[in-house]
PDB file of N, CA and C in Angstrom:
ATOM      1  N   UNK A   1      89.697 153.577  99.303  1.00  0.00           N
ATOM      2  CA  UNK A   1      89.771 152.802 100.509  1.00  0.00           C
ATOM      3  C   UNK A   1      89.335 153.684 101.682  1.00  0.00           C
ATOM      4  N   UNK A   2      88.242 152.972 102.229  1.00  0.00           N
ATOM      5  CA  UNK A   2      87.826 154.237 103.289  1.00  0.00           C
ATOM      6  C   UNK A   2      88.544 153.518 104.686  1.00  0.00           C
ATOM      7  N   UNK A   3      88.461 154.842 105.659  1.00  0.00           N
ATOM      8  CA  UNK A   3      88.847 154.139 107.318  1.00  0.00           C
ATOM      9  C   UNK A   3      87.763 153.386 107.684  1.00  0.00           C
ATOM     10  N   UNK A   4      87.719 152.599 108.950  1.00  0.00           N
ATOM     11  CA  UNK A   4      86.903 152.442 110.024  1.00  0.00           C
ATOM     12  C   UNK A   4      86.390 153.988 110.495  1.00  0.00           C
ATOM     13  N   UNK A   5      85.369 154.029 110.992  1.00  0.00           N
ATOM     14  CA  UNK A   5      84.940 154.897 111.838  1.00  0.00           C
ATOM     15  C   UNK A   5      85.222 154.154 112.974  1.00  0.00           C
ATOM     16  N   UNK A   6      85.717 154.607 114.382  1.00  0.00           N
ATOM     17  CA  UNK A   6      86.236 154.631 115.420  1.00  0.00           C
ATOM     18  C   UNK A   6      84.885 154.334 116.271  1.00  0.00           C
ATOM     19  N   UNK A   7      84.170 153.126 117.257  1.00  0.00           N
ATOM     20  CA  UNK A   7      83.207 152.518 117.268  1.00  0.00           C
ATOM     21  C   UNK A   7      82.938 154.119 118.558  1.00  0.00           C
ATOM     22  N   UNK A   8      81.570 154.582 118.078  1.00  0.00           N
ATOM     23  CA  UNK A   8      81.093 155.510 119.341  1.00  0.00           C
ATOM     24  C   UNK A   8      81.200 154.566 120.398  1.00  0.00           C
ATOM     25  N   UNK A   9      81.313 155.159 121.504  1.00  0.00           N
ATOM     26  CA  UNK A   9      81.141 155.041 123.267  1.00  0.00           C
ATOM     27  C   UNK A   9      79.796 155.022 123.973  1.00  0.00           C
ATOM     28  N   UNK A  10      78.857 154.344 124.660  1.00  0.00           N
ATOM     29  CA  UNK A  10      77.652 153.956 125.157  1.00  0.00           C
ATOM     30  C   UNK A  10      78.010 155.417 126.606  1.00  0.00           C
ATOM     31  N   UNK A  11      77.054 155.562 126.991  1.00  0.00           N
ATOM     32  CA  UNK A  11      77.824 156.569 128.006  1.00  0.00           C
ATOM     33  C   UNK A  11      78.342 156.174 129.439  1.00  0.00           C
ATOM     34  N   UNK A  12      78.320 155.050 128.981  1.00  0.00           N
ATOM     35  CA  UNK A  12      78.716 154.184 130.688  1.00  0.00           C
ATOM     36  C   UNK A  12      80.671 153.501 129.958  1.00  0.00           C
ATOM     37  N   UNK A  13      80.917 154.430 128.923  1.00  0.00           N
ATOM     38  CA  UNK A  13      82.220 153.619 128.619  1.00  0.00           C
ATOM     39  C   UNK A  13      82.917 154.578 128.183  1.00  0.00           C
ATOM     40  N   UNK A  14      84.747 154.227 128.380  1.00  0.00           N
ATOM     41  CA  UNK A  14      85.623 155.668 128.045  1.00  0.00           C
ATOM     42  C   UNK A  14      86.595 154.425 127.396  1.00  0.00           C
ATOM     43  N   UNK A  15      87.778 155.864 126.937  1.00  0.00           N
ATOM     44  CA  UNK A  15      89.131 155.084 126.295  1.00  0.00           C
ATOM     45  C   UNK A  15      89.801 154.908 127.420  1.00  0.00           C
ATOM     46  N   UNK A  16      90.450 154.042 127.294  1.00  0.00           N
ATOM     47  CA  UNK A  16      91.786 154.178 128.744  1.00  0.00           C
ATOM     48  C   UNK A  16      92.889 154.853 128.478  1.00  0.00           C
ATOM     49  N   UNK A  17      93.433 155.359 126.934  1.00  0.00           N
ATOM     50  CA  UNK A  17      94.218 156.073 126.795  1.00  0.00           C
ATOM     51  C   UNK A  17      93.428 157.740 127.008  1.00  0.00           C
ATOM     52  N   UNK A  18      92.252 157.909 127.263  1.00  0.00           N
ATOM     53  CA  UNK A  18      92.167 159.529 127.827  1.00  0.00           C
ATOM     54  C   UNK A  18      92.311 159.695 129.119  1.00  0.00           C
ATOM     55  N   UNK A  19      92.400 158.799 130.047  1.00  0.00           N
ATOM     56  CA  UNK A  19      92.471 159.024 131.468  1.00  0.00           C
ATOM     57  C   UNK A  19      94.676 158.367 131.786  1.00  0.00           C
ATOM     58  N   UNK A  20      94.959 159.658 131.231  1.00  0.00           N
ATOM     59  CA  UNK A  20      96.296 159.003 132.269  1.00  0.00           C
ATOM     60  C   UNK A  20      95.997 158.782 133.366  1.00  0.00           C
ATOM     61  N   UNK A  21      97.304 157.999 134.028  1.00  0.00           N
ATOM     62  CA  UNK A  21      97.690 157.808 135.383  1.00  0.00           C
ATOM     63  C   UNK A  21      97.599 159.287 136.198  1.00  0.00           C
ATOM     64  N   UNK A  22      96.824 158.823 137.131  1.00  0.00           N
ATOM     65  CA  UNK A  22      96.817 160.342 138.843  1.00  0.00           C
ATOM     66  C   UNK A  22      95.645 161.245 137.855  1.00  0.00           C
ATOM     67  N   UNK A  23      94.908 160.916 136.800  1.00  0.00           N
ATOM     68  CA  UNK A  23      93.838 162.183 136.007  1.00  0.00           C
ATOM     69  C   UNK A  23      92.072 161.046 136.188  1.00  0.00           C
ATOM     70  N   UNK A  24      91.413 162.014 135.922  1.00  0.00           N
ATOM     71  CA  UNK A  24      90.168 161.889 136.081  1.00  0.00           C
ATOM     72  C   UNK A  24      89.371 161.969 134.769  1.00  0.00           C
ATOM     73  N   UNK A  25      87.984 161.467 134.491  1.00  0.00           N
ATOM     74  CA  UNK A  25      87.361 161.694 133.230  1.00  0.00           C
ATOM     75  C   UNK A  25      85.898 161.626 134.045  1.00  0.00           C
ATOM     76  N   UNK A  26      84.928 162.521 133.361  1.00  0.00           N
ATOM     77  CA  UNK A  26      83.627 162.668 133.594  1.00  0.00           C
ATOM     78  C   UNK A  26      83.182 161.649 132.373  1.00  0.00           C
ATOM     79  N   UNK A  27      82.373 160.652 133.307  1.00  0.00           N
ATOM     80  CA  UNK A  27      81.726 159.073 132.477  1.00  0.00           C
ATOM     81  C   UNK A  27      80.266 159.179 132.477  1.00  0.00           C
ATOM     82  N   UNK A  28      79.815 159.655 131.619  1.00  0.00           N
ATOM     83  CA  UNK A  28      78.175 159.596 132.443  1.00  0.00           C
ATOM     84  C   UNK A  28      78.004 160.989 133.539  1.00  0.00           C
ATOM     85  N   UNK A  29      77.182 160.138 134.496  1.00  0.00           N
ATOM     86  CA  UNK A  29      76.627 160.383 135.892  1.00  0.00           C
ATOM     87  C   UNK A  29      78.384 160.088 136.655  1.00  0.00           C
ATOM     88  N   UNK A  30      79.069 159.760 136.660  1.00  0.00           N
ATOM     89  CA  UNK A  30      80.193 159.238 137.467  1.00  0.00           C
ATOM     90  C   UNK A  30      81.578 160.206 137.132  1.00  0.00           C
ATOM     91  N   UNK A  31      82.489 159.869 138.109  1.00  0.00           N
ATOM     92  CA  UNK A  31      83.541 159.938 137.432  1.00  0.00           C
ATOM     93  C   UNK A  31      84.650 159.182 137.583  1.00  0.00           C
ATOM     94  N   UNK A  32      85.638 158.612 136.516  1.00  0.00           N
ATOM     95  CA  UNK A  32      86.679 157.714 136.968  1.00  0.00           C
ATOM     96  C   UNK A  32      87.717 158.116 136.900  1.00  0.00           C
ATOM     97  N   UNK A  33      88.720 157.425 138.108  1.00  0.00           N
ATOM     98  CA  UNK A  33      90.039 158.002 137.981  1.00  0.00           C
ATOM     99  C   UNK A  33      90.936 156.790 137.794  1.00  0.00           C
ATOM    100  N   UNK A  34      92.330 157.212 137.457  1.00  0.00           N
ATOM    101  CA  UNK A  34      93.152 156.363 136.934  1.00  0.00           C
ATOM    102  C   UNK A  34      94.286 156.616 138.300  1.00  0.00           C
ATOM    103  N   UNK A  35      94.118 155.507 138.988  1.00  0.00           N
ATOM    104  CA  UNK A  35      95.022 155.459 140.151  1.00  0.00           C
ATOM    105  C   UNK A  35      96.015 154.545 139.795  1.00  0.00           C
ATOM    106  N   UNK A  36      97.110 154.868 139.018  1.00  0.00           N
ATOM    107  CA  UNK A  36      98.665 154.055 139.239  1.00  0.00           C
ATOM    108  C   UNK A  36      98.034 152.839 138.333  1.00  0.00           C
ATOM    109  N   UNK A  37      97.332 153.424 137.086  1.00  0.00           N
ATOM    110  CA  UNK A  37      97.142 152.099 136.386  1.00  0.00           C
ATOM    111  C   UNK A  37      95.428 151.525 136.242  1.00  0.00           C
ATOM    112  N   UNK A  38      95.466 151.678 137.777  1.00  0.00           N
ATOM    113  CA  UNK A  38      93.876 150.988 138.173  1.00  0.00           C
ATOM    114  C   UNK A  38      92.736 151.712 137.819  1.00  0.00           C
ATOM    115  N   UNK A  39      91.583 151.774 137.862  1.00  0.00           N
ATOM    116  CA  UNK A  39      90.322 152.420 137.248  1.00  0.00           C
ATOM    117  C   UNK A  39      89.349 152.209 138.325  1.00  0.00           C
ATOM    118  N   UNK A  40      88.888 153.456 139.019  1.00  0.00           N
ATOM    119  CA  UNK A  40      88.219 153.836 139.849  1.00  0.00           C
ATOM    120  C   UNK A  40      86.818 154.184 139.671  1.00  0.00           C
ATOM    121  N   UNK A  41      85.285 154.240 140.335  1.00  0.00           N
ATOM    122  CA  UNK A  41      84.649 155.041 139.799  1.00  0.00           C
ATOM    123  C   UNK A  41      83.575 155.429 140.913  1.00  0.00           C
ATOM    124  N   UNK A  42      83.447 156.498 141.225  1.00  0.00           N
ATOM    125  CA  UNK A  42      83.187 157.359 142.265  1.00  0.00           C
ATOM    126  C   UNK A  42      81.545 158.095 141.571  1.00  0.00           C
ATOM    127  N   UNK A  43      80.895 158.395 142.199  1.00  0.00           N
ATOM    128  CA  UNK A  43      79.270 159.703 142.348  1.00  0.00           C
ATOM    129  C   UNK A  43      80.331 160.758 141.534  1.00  0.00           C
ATOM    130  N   UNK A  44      79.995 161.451 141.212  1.00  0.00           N
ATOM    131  CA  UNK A  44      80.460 162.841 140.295  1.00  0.00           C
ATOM    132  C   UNK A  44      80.400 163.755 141.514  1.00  0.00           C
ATOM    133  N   UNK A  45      79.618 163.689 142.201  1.00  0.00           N
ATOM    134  CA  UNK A  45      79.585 164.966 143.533  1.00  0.00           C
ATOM    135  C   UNK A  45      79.980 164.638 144.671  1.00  0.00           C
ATOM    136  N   UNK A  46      80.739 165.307 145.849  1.00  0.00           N
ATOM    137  CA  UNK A  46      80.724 165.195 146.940  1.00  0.00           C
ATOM    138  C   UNK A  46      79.554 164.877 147.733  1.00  0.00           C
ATOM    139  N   UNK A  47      79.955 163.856 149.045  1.00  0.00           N
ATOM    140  CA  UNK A  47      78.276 163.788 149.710  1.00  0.00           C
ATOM    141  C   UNK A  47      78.645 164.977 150.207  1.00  0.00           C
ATOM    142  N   UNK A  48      79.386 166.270 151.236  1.00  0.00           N
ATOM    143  CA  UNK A  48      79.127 167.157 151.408  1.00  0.00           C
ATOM    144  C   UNK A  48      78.246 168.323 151.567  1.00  0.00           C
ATOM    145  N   UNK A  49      78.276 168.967 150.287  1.00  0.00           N
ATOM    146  CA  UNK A  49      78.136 170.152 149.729  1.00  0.00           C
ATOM    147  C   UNK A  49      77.770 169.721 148.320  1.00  0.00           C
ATOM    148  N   UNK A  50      77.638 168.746 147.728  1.00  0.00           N
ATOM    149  CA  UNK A  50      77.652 168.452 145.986  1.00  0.00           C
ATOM    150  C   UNK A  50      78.718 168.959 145.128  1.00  0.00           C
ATOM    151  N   UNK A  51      79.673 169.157 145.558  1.00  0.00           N
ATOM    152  CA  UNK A  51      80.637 170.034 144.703  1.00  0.00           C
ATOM    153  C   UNK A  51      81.289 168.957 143.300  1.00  0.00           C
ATOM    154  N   UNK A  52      81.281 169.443 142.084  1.00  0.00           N
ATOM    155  CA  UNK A  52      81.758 168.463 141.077  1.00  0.00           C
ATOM    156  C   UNK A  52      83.311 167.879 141.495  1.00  0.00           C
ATOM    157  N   UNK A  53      83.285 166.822 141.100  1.00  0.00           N
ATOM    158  CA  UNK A  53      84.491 165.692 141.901  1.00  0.00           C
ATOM    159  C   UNK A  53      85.312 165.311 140.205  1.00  0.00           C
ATOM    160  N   UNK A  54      84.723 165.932 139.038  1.00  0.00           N
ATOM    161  CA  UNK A  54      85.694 165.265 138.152  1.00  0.00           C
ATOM    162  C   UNK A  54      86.423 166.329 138.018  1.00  0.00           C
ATOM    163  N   UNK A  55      86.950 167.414 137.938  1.00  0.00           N
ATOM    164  CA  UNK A  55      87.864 168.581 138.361  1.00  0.00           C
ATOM    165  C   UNK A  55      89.081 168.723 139.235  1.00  0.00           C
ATOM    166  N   UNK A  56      88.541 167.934 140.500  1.00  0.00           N
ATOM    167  CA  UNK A  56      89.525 167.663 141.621  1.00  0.00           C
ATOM    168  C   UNK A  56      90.485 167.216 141.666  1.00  0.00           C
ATOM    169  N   UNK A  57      91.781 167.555 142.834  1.00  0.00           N
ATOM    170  CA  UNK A  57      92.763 166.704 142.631  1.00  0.00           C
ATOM    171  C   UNK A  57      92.756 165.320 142.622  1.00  0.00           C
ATOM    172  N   UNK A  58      93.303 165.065 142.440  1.00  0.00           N
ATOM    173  CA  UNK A  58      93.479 163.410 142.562  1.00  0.00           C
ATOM    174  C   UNK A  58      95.531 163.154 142.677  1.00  0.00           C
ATOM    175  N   UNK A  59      95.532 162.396 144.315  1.00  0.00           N
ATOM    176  CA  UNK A  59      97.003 162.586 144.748  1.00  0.00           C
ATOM    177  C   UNK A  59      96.763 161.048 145.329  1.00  0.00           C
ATOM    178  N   UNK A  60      97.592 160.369 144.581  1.00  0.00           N
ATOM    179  CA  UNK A  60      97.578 158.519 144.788  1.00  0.00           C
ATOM    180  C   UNK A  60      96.126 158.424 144.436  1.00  0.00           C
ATOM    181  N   UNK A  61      95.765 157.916 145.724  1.00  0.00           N
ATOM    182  CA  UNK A  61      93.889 157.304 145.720  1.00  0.00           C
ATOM    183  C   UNK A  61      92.732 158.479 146.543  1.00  0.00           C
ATOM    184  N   UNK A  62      93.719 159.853 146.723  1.00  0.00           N
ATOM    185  CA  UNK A  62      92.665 160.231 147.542  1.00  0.00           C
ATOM    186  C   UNK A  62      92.603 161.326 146.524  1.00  0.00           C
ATOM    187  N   UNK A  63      90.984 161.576 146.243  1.00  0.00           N
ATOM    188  CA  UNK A  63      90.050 163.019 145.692  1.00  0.00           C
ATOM    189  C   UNK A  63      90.048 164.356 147.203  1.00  0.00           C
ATOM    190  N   UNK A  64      90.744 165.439 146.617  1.00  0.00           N
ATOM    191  CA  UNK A  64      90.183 166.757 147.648  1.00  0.00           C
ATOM    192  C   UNK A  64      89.203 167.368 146.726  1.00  0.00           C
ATOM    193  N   UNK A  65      88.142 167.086 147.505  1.00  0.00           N
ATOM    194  CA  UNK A  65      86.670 168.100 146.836  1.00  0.00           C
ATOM    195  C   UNK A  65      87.707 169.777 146.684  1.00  0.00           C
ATOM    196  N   UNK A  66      87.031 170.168 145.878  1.00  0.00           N
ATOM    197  CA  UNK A  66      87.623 171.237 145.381  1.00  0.00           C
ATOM    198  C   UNK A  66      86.977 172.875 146.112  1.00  0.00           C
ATOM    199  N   UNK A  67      85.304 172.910 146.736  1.00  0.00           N
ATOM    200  CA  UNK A  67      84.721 173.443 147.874  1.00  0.00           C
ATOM    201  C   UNK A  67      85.526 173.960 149.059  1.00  0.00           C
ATOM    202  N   UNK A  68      85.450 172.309 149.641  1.00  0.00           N
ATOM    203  CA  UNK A  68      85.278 172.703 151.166  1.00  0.00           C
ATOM    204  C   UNK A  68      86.329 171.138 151.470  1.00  0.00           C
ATOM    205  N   UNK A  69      87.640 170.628 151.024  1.00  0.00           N
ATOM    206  CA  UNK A  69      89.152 170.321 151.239  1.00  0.00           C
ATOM    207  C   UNK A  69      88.258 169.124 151.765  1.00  0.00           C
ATOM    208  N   UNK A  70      86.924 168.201 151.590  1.00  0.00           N
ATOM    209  CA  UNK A  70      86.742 167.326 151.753  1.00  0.00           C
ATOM    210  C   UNK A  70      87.922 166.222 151.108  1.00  0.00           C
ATOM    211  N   UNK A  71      87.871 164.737 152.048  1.00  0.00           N
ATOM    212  CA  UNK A  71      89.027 164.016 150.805  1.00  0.00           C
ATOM    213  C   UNK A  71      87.988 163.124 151.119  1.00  0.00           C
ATOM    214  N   UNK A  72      88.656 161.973 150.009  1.00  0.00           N
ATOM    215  CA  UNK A  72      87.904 160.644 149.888  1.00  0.00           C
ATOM    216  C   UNK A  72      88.710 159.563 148.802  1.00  0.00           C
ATOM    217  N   UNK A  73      88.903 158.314 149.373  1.00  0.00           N
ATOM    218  CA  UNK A  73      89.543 157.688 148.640  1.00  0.00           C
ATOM    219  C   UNK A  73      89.089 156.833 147.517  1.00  0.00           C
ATOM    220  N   UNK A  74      89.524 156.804 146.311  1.00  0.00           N
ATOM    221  CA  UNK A  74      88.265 156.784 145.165  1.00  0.00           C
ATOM    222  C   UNK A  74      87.755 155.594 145.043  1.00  0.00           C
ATOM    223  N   UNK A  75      88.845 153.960 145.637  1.00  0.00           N
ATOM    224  CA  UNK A  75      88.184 153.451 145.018  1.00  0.00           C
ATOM    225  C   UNK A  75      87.315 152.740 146.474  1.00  0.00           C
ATOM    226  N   UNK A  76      87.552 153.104 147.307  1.00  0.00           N
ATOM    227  CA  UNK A  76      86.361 152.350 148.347  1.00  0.00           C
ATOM    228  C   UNK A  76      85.541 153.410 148.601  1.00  0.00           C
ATOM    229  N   UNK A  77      85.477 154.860 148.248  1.00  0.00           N
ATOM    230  CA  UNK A  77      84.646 155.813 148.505  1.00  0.00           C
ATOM    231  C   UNK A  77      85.061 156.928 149.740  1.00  0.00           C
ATOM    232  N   UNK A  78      85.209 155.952 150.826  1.00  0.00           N
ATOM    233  CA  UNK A  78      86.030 156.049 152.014  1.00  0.00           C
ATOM    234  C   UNK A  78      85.908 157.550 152.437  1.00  0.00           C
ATOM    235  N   UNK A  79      85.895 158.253 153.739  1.00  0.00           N
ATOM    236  CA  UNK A  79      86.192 159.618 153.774  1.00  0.00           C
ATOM    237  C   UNK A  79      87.087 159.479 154.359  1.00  0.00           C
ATOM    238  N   UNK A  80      88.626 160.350 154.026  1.00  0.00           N
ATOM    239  CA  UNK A  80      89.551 159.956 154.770  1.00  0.00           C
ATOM    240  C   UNK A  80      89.619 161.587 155.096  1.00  0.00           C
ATOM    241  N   UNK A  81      88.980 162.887 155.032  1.00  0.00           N
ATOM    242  CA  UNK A  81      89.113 163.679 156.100  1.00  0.00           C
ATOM    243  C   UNK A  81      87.748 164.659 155.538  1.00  0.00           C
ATOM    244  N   UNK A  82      87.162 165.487 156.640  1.00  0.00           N
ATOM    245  CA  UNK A  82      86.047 166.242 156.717  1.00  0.00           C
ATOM    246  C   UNK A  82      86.394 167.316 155.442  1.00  0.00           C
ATOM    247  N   UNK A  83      85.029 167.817 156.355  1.00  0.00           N
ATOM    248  CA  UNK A  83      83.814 168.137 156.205  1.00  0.00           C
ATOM    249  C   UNK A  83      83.105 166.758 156.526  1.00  0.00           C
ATOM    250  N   UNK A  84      83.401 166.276 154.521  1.00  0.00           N
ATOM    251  CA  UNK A  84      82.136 165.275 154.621  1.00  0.00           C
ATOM    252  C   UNK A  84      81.711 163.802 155.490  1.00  0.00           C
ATOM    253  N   UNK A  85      81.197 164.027 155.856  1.00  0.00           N
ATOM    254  CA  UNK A  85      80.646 162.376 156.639  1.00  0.00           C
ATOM    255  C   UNK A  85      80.441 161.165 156.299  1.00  0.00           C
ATOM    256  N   UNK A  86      79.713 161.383 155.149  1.00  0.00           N
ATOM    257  CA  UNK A  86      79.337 160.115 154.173  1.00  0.00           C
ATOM    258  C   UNK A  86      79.888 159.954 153.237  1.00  0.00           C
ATOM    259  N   UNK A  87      80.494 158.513 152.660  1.00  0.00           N
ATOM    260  CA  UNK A  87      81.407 157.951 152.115  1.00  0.00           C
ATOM    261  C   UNK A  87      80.665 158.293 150.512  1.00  0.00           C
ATOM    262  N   UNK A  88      81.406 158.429 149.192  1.00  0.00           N
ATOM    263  CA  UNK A  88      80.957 158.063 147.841  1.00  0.00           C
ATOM    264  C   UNK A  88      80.370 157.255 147.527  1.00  0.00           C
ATOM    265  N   UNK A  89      79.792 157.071 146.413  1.00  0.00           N
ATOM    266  CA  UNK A  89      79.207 155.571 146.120  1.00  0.00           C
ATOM    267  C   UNK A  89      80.047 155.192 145.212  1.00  0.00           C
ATOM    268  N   UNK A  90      80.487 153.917 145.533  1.00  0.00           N
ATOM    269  CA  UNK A  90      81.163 153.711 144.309  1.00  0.00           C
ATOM    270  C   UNK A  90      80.809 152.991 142.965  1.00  0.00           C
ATOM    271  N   UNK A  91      82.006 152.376 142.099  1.00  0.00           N
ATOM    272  CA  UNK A  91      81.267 151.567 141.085  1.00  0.00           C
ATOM    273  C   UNK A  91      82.514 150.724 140.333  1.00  0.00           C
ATOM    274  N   UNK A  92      82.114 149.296 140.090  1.00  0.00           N
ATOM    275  CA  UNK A  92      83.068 148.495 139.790  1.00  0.00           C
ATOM    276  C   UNK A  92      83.276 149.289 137.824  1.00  0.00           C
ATOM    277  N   UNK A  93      84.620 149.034 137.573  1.00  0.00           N
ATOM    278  CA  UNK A  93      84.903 149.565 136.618  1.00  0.00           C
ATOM    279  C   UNK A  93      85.849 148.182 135.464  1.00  0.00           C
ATOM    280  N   UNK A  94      85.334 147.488 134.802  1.00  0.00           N
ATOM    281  CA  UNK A  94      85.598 146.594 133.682  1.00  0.00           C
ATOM    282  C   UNK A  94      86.366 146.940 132.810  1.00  0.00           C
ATOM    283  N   UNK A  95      88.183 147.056 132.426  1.00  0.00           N
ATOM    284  CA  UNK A  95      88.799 147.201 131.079  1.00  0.00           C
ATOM    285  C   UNK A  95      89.553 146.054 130.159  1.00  0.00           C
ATOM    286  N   UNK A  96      88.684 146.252 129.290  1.00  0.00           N
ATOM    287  CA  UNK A  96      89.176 145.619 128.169  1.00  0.00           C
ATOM    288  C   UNK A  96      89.863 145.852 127.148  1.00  0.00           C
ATOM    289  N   UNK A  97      90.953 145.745 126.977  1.00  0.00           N
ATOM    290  CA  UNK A  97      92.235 146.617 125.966  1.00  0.00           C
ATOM    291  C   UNK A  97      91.791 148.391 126.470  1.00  0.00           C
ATOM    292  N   UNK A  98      91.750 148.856 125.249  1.00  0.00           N
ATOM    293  CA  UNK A  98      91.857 150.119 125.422  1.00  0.00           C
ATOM    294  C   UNK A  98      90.090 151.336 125.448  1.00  0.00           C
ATOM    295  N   UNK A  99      89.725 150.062 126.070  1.00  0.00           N
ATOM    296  CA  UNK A  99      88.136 150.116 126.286  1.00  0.00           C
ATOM    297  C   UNK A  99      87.531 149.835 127.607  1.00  0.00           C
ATOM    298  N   UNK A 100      87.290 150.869 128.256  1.00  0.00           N
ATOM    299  CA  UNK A 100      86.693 150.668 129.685  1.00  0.00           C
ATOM    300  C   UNK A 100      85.241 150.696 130.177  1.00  0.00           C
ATOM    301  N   UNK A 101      84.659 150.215 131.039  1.00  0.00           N
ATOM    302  CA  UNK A 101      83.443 150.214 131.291  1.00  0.00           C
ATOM    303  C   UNK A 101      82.478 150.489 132.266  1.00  0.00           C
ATOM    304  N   UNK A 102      81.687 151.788 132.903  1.00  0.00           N
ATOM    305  CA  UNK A 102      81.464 151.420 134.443  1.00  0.00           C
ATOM    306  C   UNK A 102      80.308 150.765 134.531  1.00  0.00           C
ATOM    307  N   UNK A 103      80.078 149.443 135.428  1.00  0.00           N
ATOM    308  CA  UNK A 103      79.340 149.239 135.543  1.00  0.00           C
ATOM    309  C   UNK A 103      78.442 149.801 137.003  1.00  0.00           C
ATOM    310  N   UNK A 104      76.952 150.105 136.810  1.00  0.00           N
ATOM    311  CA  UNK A 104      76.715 151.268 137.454  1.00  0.00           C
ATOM    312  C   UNK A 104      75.760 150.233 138.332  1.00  0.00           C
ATOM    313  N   UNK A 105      75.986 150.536 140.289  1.00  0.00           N
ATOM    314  CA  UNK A 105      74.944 149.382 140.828  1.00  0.00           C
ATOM    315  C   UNK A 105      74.149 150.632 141.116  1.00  0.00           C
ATOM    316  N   UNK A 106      73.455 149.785 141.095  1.00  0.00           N
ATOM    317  CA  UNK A 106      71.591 150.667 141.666  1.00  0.00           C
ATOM    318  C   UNK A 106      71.409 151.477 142.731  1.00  0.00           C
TER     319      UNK A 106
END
């Protein structure tokens, strides 16, 4: 009797059990965070400086770039304190059971 093999992941899709609650996962080009349940999905870099954003804290909804103490709130992009000027891009994020999805706009 053999197992299932466990269906591979497209690279625009994660588990929802690897991203606890307040943690982050590098998706692709993106990264998503798990805010209190919800599923976020943010540019991988700061507009800043480019600094990688799936590393960072993540405290409620706001990312501190890990650089230069930029914040930004993940899921409207939002800058809620400097450095940076320009907001993230964001990206609507689709879960289905224990299967998530970003969908990526242009």
């Amino acid at each position: 009797m053999s197992m299932m093999e466990p269906r591979l992941l497209n690279d625009n899709e994660f588990r929802v059990s690897d991203i606890p609650q307040g943690s982050s996962l590098q998706v692709g080009g993106v990264v998503v965070f798990n805010v209190d349940g919800s599923f976020c999905a943010t540019q991988s870099r700061c507009t800043h400086r480019q600094a990688p954003l799936g590393k960072a804290k993540l405290h409620g909804s706001t990312v501190t770039c890990p650089f230069h103490g930029a914040q930004f709130n993940v899921c409207t992009g939002a800058v809620r304190r400097g450095p940076a000027e320009e907001p993230l891009r964001t990206h609507r994020v689709v879960v289905d059971g224990d299967l998530g999805r970003v969908e990526l706009s242009p």
